[in-house]
C-alpha atoms as a PDB file:
ATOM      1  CA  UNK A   1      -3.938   3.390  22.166  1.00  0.00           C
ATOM      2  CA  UNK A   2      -3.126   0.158  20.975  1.00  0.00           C
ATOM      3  CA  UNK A   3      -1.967  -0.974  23.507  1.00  0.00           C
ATOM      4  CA  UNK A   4       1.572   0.536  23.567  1.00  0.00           C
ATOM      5  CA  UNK A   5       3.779   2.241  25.600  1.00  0.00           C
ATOM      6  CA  UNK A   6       3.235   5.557  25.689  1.00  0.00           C
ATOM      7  CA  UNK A   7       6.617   6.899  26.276  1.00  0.00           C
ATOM      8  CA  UNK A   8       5.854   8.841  29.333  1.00  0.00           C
ATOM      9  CA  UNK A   9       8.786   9.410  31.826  1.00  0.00           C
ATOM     10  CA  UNK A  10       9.335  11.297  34.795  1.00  0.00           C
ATOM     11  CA  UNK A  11      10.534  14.708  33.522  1.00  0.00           C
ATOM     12  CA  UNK A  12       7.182  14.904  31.582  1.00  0.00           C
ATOM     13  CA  UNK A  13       5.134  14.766  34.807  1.00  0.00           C
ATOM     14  CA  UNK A  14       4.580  18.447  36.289  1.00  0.00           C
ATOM     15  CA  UNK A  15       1.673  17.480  38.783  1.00  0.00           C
ATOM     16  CA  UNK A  16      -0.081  14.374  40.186  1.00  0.00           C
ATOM     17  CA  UNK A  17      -3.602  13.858  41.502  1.00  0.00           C
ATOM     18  CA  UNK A  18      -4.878  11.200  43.430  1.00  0.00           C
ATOM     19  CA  UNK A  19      -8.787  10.002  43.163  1.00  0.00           C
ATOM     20  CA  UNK A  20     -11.069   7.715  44.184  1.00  0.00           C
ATOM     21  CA  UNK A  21     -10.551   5.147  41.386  1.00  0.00           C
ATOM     22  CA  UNK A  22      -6.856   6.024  39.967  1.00  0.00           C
ATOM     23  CA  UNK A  23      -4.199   8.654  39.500  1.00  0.00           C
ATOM     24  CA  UNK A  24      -4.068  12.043  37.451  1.00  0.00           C
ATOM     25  CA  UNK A  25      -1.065  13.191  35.712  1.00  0.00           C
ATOM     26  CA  UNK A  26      -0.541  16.696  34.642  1.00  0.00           C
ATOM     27  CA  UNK A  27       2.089  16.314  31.807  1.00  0.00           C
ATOM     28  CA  UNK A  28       4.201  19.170  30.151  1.00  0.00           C
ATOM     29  CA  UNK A  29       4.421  17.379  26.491  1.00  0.00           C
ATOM     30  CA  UNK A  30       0.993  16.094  23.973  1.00  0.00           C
ATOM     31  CA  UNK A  31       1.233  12.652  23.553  1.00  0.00           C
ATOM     32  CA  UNK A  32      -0.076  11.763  20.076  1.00  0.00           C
ATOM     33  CA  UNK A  33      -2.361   8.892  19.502  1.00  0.00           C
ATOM     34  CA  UNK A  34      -0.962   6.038  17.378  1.00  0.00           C
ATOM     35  CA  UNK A  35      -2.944   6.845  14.259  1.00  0.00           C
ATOM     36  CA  UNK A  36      -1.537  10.288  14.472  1.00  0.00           C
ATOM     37  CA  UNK A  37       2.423   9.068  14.376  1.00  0.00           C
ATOM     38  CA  UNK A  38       1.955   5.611  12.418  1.00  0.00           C
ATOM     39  CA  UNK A  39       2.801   5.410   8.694  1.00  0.00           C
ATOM     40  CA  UNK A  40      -0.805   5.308   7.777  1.00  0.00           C
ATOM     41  CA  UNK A  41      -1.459   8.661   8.834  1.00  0.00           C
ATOM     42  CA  UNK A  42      -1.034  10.573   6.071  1.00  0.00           C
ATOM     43  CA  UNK A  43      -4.182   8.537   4.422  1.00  0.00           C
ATOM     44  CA  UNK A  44      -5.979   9.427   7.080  1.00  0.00           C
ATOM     45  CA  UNK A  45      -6.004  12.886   6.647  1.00  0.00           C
ATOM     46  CA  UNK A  46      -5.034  13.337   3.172  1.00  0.00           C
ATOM     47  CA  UNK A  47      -8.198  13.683   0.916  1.00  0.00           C
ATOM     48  CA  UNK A  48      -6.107  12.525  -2.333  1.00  0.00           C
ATOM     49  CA  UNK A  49      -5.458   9.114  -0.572  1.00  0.00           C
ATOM     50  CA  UNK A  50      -9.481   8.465   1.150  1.00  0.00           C
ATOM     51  CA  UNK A  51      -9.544   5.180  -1.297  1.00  0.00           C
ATOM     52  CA  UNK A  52      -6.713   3.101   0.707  1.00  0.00           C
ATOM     53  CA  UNK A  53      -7.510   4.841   4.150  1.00  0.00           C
ATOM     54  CA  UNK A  54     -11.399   3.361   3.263  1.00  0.00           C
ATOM     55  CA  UNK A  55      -9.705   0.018   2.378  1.00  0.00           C
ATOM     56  CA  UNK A  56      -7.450   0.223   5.349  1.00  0.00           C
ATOM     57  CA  UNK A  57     -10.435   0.399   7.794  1.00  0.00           C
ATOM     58  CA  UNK A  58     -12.789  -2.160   5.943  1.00  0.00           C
ATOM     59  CA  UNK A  59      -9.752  -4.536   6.570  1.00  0.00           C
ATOM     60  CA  UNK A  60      -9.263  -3.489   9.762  1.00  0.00           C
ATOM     61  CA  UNK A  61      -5.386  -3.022   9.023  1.00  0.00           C
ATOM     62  CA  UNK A  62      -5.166   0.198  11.466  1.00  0.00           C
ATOM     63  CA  UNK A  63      -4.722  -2.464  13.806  1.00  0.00           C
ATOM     64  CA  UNK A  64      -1.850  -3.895  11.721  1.00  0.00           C
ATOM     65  CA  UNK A  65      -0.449  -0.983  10.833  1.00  0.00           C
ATOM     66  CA  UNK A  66      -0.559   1.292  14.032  1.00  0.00           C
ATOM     67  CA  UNK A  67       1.697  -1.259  15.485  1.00  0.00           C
ATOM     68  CA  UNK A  68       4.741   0.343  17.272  1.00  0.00           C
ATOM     69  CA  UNK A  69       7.022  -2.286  17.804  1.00  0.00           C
ATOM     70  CA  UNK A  70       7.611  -2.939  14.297  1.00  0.00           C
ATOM     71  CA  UNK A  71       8.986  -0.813  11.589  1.00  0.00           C
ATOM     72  CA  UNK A  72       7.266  -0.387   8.114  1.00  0.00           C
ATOM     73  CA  UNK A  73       7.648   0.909   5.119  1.00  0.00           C
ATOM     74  CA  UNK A  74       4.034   1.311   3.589  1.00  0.00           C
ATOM     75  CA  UNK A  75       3.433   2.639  -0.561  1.00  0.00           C
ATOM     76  CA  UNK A  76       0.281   4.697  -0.785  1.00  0.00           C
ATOM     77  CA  UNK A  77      -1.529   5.214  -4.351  1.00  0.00           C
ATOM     78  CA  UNK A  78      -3.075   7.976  -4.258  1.00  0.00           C
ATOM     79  CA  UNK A  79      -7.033   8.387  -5.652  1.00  0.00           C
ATOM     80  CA  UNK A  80      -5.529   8.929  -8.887  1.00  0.00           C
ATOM     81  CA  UNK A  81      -3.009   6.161  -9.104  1.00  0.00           C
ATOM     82  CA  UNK A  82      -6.012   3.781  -8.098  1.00  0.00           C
ATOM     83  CA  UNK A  83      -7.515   4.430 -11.718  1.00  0.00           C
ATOM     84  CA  UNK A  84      -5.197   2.081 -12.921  1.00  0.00           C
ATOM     85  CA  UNK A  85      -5.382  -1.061 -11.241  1.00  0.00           C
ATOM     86  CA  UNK A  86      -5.036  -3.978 -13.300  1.00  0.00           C
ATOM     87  CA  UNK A  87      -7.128  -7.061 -11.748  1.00  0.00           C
ATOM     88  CA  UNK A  88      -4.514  -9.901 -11.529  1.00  0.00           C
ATOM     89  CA  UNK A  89      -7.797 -12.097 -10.862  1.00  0.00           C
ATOM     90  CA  UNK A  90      -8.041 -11.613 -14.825  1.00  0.00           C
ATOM     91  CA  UNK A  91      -5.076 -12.962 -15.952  1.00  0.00           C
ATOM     92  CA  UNK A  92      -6.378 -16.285 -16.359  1.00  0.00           C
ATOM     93  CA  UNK A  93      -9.387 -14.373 -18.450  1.00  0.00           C
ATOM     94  CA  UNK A  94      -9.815 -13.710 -22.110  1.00  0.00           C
ATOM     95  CA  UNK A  95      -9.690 -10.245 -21.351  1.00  0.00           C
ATOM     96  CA  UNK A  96      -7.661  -8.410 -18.936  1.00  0.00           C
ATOM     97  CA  UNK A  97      -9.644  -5.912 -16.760  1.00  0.00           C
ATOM     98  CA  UNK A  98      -8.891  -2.517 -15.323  1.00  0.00           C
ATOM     99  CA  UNK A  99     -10.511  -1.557 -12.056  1.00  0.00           C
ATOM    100  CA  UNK A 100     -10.794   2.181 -11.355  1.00  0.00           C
ATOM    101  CA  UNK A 101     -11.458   2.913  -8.117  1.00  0.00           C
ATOM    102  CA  UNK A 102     -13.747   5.931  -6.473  1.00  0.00           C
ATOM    103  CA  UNK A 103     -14.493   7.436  -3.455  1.00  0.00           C
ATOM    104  CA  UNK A 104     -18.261   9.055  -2.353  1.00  0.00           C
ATOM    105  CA  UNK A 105     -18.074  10.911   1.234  1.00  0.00           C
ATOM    106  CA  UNK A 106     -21.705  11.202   0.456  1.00  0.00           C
ATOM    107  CA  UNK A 107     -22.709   7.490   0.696  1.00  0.00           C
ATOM    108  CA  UNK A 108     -22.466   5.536   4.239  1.00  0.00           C
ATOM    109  CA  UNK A 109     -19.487   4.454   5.082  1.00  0.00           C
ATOM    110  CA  UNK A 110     -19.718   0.501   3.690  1.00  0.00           C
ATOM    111  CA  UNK A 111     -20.788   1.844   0.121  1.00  0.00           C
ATOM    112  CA  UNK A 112     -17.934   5.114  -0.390  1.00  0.00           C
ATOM    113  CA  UNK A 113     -15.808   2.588  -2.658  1.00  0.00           C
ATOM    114  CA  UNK A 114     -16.864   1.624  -5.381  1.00  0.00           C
ATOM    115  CA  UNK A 115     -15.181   0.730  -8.981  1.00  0.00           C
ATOM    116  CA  UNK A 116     -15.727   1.411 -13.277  1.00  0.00           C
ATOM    117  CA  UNK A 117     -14.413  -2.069 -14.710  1.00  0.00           C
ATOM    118  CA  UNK A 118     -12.920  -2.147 -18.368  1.00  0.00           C
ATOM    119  CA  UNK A 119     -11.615  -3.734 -20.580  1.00  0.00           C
ATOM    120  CA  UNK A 120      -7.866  -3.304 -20.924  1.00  0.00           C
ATOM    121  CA  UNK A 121      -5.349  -4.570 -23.101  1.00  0.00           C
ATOM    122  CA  UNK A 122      -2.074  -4.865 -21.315  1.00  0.00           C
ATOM    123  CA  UNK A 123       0.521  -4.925 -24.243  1.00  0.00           C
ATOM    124  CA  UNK A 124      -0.690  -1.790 -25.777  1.00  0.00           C
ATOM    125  CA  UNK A 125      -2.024   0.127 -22.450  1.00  0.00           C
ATOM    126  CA  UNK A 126      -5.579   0.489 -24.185  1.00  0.00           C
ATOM    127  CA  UNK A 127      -8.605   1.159 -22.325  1.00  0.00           C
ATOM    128  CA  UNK A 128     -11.470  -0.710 -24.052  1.00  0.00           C
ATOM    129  CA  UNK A 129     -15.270  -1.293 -23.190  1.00  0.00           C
ATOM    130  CA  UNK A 130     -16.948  -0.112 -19.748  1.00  0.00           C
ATOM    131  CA  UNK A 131     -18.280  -3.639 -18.259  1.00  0.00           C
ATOM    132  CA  UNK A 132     -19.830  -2.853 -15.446  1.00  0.00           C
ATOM    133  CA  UNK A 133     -19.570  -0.492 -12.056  1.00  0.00           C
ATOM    134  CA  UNK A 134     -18.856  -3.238  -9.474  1.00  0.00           C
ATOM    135  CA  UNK A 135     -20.495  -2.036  -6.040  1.00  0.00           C
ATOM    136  CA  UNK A 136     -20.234  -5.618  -4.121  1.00  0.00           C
ATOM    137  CA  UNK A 137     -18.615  -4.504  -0.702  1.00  0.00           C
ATOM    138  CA  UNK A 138     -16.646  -8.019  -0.636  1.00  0.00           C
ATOM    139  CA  UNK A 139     -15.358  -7.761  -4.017  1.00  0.00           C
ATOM    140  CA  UNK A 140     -14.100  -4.450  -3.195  1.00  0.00           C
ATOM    141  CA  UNK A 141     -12.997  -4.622  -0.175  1.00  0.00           C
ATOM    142  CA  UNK A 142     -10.873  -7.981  -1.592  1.00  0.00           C
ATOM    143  CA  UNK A 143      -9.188  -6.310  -4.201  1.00  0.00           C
ATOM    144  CA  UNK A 144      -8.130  -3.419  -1.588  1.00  0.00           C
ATOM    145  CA  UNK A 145      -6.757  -5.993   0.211  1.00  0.00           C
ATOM    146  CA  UNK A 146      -4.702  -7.499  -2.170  1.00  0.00           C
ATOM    147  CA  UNK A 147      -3.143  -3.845  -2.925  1.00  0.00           C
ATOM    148  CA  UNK A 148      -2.475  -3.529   0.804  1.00  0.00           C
ATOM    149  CA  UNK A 149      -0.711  -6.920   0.694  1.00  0.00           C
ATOM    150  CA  UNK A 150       1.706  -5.600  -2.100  1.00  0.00           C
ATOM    151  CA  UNK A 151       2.170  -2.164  -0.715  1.00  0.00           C
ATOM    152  CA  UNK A 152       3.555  -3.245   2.939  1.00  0.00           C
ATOM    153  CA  UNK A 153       7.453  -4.053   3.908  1.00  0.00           C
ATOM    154  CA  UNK A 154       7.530  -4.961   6.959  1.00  0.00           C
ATOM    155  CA  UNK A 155      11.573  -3.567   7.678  1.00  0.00           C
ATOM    156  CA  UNK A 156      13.151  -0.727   6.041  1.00  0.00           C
ATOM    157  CA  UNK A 157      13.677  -0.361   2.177  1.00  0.00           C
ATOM    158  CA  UNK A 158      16.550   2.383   2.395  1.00  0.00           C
ATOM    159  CA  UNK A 159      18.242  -0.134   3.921  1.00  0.00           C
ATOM    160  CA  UNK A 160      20.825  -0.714   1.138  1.00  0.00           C
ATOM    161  CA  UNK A 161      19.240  -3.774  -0.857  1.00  0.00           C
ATOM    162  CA  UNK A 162      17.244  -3.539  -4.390  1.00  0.00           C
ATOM    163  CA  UNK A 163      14.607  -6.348  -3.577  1.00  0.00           C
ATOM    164  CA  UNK A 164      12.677  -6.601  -1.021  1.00  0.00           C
ATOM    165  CA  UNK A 165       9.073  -8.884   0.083  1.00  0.00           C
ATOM    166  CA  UNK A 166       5.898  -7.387   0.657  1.00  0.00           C
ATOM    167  CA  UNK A 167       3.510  -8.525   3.427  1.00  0.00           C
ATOM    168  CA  UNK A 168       1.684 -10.679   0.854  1.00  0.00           C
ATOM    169  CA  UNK A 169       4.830 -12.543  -0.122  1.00  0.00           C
ATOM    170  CA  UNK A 170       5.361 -10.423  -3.488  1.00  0.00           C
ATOM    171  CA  UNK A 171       8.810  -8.799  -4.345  1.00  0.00           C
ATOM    172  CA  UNK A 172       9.456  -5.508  -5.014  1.00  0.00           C
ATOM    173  CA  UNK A 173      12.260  -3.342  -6.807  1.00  0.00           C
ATOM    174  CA  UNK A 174      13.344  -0.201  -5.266  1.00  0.00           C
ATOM    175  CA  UNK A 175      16.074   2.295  -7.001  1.00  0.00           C
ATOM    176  CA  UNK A 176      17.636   5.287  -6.300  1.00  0.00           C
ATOM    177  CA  UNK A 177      16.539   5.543  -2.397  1.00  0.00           C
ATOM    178  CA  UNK A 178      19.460   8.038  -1.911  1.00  0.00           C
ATOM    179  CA  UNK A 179      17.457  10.566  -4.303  1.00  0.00           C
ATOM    180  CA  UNK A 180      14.948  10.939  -2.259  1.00  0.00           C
ATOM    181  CA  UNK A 181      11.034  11.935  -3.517  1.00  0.00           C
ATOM    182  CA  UNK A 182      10.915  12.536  -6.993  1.00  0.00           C
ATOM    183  CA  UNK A 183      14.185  10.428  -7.801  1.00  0.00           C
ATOM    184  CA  UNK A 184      13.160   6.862  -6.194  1.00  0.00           C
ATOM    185  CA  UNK A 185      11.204   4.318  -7.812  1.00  0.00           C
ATOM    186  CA  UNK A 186       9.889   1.022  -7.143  1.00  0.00           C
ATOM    187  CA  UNK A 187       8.541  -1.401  -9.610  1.00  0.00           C
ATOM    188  CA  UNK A 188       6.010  -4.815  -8.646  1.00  0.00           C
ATOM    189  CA  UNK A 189       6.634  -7.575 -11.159  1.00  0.00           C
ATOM    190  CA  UNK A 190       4.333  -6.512 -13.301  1.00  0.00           C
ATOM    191  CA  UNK A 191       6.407  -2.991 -13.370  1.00  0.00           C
ATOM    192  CA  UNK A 192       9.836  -4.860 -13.563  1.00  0.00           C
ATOM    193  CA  UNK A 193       8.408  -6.782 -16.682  1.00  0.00           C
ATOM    194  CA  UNK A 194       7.089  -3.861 -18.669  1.00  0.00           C
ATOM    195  CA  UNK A 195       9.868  -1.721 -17.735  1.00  0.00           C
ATOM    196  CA  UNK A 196       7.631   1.041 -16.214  1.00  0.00           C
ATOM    197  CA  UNK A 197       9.434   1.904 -12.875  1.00  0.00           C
ATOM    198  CA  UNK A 198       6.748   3.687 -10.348  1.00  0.00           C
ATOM    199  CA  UNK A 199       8.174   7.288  -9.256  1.00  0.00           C
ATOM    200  CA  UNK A 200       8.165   8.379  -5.754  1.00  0.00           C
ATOM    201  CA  UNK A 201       6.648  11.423  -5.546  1.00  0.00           C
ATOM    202  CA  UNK A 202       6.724  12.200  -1.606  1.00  0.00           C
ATOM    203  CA  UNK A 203       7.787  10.568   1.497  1.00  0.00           C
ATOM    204  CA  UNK A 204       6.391  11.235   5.084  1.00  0.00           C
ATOM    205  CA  UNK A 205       9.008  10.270   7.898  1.00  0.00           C
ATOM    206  CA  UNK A 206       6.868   8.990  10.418  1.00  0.00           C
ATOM    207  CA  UNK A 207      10.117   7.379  12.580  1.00  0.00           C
ATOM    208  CA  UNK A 208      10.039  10.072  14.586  1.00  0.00           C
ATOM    209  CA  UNK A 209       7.870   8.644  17.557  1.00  0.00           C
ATOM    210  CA  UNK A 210       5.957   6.377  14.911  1.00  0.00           C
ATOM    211  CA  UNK A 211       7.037   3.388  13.009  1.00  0.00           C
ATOM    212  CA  UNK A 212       8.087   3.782   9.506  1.00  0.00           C
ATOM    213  CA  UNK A 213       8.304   5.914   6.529  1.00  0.00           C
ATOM    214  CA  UNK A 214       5.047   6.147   3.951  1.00  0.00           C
ATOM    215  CA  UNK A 215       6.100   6.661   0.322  1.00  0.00           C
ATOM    216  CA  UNK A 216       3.212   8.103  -1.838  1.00  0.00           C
ATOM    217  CA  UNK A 217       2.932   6.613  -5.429  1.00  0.00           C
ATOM    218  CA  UNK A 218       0.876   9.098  -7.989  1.00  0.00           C
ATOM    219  CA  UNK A 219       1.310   7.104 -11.361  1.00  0.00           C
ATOM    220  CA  UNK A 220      -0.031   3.894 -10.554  1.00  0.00           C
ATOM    221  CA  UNK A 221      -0.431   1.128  -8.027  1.00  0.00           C
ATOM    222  CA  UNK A 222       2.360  -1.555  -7.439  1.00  0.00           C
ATOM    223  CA  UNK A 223       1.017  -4.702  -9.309  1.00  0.00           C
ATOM    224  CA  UNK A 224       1.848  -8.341  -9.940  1.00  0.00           C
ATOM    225  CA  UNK A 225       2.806  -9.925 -13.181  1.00  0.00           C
ATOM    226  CA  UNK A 226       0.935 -11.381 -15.578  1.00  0.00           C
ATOM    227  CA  UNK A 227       3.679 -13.913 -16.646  1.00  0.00           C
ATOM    228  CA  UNK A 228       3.453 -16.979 -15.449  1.00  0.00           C
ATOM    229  CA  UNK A 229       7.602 -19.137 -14.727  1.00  0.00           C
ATOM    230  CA  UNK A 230       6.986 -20.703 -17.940  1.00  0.00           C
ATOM    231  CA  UNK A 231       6.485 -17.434 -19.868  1.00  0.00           C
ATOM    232  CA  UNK A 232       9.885 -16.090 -18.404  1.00  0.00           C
ATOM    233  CA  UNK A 233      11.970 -19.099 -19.587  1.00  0.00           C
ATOM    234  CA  UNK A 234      10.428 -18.619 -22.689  1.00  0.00           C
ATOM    235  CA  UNK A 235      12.012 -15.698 -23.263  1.00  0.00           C
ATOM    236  CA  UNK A 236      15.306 -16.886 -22.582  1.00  0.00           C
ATOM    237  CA  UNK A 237      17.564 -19.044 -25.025  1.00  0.00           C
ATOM    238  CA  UNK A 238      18.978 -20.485 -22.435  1.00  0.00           C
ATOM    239  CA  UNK A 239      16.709 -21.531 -20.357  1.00  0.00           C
ATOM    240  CA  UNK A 240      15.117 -23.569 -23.416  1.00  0.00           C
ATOM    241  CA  UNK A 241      16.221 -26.658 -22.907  1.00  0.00           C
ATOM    242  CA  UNK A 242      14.909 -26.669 -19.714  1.00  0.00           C
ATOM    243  CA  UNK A 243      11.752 -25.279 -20.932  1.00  0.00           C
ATOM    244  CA  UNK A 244      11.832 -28.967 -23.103  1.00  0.00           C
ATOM    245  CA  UNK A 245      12.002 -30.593 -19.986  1.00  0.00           C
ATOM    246  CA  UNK A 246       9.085 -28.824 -18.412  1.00  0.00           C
ATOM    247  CA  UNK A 247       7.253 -29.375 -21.280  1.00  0.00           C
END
């Protein structure tokens, strides 16, 4: 399955058959498939997570993902969490949009995902007008993308350090690892800004065997800031005259 080793060594063999066109091994031990010990497994069988494992397939980042010879740390947002994803493609909009994500098992499998945009105004959280439900299987399957991208480490985040970068080149902020579920947080840019740190509400070791450590997020996806370099120095007295020069 994926073309890696499968661990199997001599003191797992019991028996051994030969045939006409290879060999049959009678083992003492399961070996689990990939998927099965990969930190994208508990998507695939959790029915609270079916809008990431969707986008996970459309993408085709099982492949990515059930890699063993690399160690990950992956964020899930759950169903719920993915009511609150704030399209960064809007920034540059008059009007910020919220996506809100849901999942059909009863359509085929290209239409299950599909998304309520709204209006959304970020400084006071408020949810305005309904725009539109947004069924286009490339838009969707972009902005599930884009969350992928932000929710991947590729290396360890309990490794001692507060910042780390995501497979899509973002950072992210992660406190209070030695607390464990329900204690740790991480925060996107966009979290760091606000000051809304994400909790942590359970972890699946998947190092066993596998390749990582999944952290499930219930609140709300990891996201991106909305300020721009120029709105950061802007803040600060002393970057200002700097900010002069820029300007």
């Amino acid at each position: 399955d994926a073309n890696d080793p499968m661990g199997v060594s001599e003191e797992f063999v019991d028996s051994v058959w030969l045939g006409c066109n290879g060999a049959v091994y009678m083992t003492n031990r399961v070996f689990s498939p990939t998927a099965y010990v990969s930190v994208s497994f508990p998507a695939l069988i959790n029915e609270t997570m079916k809008v990431l494992d969707w986008g996970i397939t459309q993408n085709q980042y099982h492949v990515y993902l059930n890699s063993l010879n690399a160690y990950y740390s992956l964020f899930i947002p759950t169903n719920n969490a993915l009511l609150e994803y704030v399209d960064p493609v809007s920034y540059g909009k008059n009007r910020t949009q919220l996506y809100r994500f849901h999942y059909d098992a009863t359509k085929k499998e290209n239409d299950r995902v599909w998304a309520s945009v709204w209006n959304y105004d970020p400084e006071t959280g408020e949810i305005g007008d309904s725009l539109r439900k947004e069924t286009n299987h490339d838009v969707i399957v972009n902005r599930l993308r884009d969350i992928l991208d932000t929710h991947i480490v590729i290396g360890n985040v309990e490794d001692g350090h507060e910042y780390y970068r995501t497979k899509g080149g973002t950072e992210l902020r992660v406190k209070n690892v030695k607390d464990g579920a329900n204690g740790m947080t991480v925060e996107g840019s966009y979290q760091a800004n606000e000051g809304t740190p994400i909790p942590v509400s359970f972890i699946y070791d998947q190092t066993k065997g596998g390749n990582g450590k999944t952290y499930i997020l219930e609140d709300q996806p990891i996201l991106g800031t909305r300020k721009t370099v120029r709105d950061i120095l802007a803040e600060h007295e002393e970057f200002s005259k700097f900010l002069e020069l820029i300007s």
